[in-house]
C-alpha atoms as a PDB file:
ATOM      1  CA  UNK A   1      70.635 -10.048  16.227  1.00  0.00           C
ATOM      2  CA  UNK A   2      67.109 -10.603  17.831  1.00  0.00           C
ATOM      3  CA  UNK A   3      64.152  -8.140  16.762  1.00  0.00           C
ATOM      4  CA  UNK A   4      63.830  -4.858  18.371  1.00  0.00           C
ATOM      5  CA  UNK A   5      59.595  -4.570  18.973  1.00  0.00           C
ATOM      6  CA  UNK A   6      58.268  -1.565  17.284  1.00  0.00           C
ATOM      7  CA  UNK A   7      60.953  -1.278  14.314  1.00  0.00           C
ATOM      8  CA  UNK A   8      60.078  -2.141  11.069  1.00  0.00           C
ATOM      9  CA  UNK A   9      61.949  -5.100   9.675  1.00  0.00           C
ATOM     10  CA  UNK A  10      63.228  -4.015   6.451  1.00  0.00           C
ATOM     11  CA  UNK A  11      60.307  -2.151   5.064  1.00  0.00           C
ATOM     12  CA  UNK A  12      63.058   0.379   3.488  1.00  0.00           C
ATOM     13  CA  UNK A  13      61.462   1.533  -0.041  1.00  0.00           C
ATOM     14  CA  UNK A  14      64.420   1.710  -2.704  1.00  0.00           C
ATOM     15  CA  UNK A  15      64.052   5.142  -4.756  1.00  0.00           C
ATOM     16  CA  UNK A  16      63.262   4.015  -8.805  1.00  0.00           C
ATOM     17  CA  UNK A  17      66.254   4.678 -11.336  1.00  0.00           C
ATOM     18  CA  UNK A  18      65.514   7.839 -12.854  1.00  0.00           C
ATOM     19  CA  UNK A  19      63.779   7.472 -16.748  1.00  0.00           C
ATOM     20  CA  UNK A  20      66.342   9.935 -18.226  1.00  0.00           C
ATOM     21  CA  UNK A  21      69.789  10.085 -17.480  1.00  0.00           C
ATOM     22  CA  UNK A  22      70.408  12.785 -19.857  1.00  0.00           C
ATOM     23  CA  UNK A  23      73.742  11.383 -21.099  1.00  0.00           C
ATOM     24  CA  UNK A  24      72.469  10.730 -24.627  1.00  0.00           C
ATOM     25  CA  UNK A  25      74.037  13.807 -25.859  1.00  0.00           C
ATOM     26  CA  UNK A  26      77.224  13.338 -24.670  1.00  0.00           C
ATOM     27  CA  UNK A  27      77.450   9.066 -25.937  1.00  0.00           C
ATOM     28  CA  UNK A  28      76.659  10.393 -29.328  1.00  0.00           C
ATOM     29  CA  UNK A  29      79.114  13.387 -29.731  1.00  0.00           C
ATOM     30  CA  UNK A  30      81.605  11.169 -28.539  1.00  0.00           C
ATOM     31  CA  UNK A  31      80.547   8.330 -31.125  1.00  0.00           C
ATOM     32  CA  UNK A  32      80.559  11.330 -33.801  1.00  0.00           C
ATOM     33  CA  UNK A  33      84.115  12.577 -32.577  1.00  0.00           C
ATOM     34  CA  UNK A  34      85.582   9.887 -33.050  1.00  0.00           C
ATOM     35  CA  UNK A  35      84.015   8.145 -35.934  1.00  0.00           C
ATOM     36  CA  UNK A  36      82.823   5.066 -34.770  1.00  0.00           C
ATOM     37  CA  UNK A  37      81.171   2.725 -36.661  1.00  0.00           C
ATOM     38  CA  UNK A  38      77.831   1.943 -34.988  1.00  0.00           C
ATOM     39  CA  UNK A  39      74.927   0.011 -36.212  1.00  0.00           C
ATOM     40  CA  UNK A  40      71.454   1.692 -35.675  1.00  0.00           C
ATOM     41  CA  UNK A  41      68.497  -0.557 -35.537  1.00  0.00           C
ATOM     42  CA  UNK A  42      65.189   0.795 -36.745  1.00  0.00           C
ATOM     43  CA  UNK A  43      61.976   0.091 -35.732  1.00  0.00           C
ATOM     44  CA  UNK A  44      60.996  -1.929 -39.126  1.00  0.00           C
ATOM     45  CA  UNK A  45      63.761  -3.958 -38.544  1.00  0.00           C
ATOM     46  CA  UNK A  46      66.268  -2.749 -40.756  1.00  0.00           C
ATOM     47  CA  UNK A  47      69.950  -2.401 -39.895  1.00  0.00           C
ATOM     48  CA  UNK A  48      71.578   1.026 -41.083  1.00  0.00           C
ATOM     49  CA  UNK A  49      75.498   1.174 -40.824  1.00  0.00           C
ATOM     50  CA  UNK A  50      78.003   3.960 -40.515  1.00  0.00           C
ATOM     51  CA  UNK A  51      78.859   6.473 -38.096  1.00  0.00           C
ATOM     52  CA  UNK A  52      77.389   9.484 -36.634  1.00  0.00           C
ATOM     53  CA  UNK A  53      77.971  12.903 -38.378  1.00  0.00           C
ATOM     54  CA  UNK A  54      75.388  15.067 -36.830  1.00  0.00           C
ATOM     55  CA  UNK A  55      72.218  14.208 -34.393  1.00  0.00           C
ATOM     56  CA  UNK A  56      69.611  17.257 -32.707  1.00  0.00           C
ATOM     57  CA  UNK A  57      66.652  16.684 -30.503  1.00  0.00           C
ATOM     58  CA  UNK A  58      65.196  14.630 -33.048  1.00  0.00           C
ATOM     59  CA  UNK A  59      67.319  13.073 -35.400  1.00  0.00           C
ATOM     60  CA  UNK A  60      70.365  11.791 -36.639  1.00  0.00           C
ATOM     61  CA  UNK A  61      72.855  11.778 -39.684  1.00  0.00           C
ATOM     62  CA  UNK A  62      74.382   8.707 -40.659  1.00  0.00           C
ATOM     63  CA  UNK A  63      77.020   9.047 -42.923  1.00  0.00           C
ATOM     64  CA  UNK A  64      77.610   5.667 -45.088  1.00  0.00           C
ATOM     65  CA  UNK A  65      80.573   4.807 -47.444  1.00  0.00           C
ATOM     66  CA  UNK A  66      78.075   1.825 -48.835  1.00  0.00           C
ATOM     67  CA  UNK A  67      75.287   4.213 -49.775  1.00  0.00           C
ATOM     68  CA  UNK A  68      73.716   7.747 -49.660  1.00  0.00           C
ATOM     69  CA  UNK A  69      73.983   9.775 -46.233  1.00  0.00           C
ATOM     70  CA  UNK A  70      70.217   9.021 -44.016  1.00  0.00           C
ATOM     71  CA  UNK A  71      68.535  11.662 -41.743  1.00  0.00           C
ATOM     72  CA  UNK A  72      66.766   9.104 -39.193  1.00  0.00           C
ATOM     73  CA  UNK A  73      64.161  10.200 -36.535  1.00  0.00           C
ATOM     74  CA  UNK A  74      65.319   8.917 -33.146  1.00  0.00           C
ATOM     75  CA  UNK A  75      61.793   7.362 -32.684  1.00  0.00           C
ATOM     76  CA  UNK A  76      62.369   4.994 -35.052  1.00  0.00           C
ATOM     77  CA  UNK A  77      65.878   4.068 -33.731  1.00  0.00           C
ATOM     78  CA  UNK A  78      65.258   0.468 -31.367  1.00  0.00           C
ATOM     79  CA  UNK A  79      69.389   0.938 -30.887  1.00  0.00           C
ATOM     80  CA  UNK A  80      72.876   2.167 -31.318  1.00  0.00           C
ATOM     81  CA  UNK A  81      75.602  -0.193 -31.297  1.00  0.00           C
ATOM     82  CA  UNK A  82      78.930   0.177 -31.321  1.00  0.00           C
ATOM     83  CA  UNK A  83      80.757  -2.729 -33.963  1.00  0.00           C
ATOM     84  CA  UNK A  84      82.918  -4.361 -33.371  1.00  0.00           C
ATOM     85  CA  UNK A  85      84.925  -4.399 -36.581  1.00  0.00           C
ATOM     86  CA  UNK A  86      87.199  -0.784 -37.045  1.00  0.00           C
ATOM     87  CA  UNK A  87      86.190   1.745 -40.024  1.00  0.00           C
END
């Protein structure tokens, strides 16, 4: 298809993913609904295990069977993942 003169090429700008995609809320209710086991990484590099009882704006509850129940601030959470072996 030749060239039309005066039209841009493909000088189309792509719109940037959006920073929040405010679906945080609803991955972690469903993680708490159903008890999943999740591992939380923090930011000193510890690994926490257990599943997700309770979370707010700024924290979480991590209820253990291994130790004591932990309140953890979300800004020191690097991850969440789901593991892979059942409760």
């Amino acid at each position: 298809m030749p060239l039309q003169p005066g039209k841009p090429t493909f000088n189309k700008k792509r719109t940037p993913p959006p920073d929040e995609t405010f679906e945080e809320a609803t991955y972690l209710k469903s993680l708490g609904e159903k008890q999943k086991v999740v591992s939380l990484k923090l930011a000193d590099g510890e690994v926490v295990r257990g599943w997700i009882e309770y979370y707010d704006k700024n924290m979480v509850r991590v209820t253990r069977e291994d130790g004591p129940n932990l309140f953890i601030f979300k800004h020191e959470i690097v991850y969440i993942a789901e593991d892979a072996k059942k409760k």
